[in-house]
C-alpha atoms as a PDB file:
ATOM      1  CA  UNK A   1    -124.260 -19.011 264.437  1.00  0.00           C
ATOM      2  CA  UNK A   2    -126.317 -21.592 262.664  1.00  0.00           C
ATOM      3  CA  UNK A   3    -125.642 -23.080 259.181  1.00  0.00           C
ATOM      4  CA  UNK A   4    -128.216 -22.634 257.050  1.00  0.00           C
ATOM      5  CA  UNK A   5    -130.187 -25.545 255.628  1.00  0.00           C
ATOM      6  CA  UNK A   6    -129.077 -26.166 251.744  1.00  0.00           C
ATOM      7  CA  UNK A   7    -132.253 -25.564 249.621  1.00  0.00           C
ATOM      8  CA  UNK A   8    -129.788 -27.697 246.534  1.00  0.00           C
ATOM      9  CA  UNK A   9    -126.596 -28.435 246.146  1.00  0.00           C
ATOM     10  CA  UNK A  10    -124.352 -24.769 246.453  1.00  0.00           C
ATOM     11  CA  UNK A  11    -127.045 -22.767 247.562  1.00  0.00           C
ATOM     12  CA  UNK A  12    -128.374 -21.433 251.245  1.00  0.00           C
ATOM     13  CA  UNK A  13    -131.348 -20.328 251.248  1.00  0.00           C
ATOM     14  CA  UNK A  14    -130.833 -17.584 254.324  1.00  0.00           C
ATOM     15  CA  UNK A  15    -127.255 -16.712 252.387  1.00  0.00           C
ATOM     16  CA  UNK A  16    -129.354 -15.990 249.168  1.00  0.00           C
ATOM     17  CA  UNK A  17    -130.572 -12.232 248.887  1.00  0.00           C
ATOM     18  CA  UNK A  18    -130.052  -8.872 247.105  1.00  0.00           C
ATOM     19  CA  UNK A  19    -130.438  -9.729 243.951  1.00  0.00           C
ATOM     20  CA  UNK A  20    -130.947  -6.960 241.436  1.00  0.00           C
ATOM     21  CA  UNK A  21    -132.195  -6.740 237.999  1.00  0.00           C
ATOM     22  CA  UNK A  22    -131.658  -4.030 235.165  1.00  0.00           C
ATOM     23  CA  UNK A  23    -134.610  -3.720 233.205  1.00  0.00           C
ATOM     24  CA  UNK A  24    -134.352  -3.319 229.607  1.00  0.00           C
ATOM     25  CA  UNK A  25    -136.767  -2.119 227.060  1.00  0.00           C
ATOM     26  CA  UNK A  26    -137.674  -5.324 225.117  1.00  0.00           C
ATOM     27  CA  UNK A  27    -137.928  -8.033 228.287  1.00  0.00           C
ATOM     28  CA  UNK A  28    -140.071  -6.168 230.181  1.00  0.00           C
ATOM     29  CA  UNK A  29    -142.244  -9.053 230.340  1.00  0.00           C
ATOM     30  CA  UNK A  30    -139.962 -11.012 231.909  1.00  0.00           C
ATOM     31  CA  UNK A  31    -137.907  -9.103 234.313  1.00  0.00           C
ATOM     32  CA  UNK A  32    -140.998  -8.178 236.191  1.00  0.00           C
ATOM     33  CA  UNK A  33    -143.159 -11.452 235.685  1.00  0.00           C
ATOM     34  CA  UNK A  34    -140.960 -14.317 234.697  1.00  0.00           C
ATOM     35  CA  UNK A  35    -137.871 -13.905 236.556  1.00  0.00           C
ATOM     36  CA  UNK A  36    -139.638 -12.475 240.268  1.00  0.00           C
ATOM     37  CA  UNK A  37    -141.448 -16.140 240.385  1.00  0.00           C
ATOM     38  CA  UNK A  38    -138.275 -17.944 239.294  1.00  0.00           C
ATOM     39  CA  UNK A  39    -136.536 -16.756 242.243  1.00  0.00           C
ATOM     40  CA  UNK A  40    -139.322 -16.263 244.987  1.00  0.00           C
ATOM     41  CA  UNK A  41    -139.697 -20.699 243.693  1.00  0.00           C
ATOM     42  CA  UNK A  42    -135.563 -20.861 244.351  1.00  0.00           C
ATOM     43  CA  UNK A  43    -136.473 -19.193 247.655  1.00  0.00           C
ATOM     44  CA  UNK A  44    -134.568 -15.730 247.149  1.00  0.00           C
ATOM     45  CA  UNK A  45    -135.809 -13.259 250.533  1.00  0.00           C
ATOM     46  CA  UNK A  46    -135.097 -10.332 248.910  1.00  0.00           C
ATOM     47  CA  UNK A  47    -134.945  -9.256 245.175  1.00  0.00           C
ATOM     48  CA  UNK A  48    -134.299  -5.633 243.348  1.00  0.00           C
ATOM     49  CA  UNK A  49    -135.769  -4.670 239.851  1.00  0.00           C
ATOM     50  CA  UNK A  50    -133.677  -1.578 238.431  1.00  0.00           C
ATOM     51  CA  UNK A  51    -134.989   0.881 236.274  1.00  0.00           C
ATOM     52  CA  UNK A  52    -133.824   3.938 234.161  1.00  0.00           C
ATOM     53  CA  UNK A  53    -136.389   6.774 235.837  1.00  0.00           C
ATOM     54  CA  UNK A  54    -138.111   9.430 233.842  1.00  0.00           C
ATOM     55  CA  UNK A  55    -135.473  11.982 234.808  1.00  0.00           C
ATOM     56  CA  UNK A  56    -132.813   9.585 233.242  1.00  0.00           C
ATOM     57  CA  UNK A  57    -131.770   8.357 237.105  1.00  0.00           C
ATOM     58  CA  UNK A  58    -131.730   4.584 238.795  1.00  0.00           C
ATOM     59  CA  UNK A  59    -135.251   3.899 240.264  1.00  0.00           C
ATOM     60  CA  UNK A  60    -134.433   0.890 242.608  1.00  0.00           C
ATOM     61  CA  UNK A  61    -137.555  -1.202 243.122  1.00  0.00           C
ATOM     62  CA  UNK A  62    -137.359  -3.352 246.463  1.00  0.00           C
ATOM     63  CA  UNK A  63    -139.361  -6.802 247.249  1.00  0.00           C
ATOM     64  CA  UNK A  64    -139.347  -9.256 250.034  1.00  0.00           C
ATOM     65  CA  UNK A  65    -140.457 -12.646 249.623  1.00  0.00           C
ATOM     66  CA  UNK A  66    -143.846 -13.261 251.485  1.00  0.00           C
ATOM     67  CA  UNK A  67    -143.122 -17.144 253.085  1.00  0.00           C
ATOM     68  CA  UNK A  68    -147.169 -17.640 253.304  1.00  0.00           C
ATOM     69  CA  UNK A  69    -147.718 -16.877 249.476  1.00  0.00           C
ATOM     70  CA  UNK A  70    -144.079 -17.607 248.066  1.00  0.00           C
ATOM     71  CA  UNK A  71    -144.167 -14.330 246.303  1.00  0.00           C
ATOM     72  CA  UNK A  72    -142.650 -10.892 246.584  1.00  0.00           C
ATOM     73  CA  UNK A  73    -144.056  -8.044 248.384  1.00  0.00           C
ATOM     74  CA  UNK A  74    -143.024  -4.588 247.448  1.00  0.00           C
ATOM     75  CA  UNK A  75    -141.114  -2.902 250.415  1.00  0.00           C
ATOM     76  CA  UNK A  76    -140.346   0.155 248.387  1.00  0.00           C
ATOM     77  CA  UNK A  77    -139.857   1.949 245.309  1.00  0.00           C
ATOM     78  CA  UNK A  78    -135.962   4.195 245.305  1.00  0.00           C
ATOM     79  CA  UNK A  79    -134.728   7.597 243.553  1.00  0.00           C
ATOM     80  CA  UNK A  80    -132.089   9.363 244.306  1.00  0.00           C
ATOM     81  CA  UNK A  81    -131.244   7.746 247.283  1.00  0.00           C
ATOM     82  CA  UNK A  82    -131.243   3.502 248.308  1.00  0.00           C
ATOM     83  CA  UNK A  83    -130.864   3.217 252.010  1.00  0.00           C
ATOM     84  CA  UNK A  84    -131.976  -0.107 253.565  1.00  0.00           C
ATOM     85  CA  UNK A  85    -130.967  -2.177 256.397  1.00  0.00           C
ATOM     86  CA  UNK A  86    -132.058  -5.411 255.166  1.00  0.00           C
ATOM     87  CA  UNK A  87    -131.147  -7.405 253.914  1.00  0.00           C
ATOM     88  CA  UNK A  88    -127.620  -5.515 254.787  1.00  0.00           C
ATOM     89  CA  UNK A  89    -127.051  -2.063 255.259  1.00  0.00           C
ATOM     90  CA  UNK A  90    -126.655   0.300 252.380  1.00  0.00           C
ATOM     91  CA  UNK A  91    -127.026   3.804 251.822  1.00  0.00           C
ATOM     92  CA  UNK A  92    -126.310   4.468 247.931  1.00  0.00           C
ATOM     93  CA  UNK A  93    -126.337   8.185 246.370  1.00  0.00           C
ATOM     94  CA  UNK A  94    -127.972   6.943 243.127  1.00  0.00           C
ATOM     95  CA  UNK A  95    -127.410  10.528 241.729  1.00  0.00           C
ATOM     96  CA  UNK A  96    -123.777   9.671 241.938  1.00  0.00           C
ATOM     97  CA  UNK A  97    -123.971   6.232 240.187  1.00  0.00           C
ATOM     98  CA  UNK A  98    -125.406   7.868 237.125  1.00  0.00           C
ATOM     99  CA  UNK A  99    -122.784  10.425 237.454  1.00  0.00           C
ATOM    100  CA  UNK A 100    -120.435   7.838 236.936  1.00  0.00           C
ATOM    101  CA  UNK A 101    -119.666   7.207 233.497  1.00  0.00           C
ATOM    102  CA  UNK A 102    -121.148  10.491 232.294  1.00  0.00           C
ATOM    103  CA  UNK A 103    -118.990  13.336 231.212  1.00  0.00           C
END
């Protein structure tokens, strides 16, 4: 296996993905303009913007990074269910997350 090439000092860029975002009422603005462009610049493949749906449940929304325009590309939009194989496998019930800490 290759090392990856250090993009600055403690990071990798190919070791740097699924990132993932709550959004909150007030900084809209900025979790879905501001911070996207700050981390398709740091060179982050893959980044995830989570929202509180309609019906109360996670909405997962899921980007790549486009290499030719240095900006994300939306791969899909989540409910109920995440299931992805990259950047890693994951298959998430998100019916059972918000279950979670509900009575």
């Amino acid at each position: 296996m290759r090392t990856p090439e250090p993009t600055r000092p403690g990071t990798h860029r190919r070791t740097s993905c699924g990132l993932s975002k709550s959004c909150r009422p007030t900084p809209e603005d900025r979790d879905r303009g501001v911070k996207p462009r700050t981390y398709a610049e740091a060179g982050i493949r893959h980044f995830w913007r989570v929202e509180q749906g309609a019906d109360d449940l996670p909405v997962v929304h899921v980007y790549e990074l486009d290499p030719a325009t240095n900006s994300y590309t939306p791969t899909g939009i989540h409910r109920k269910k995440l299931n992805l194989d990259v950047p890693f496998l994951i298959d998430v019930d998100l019916t059972e997350i918000h279950r979670r800490g509900r009575p």
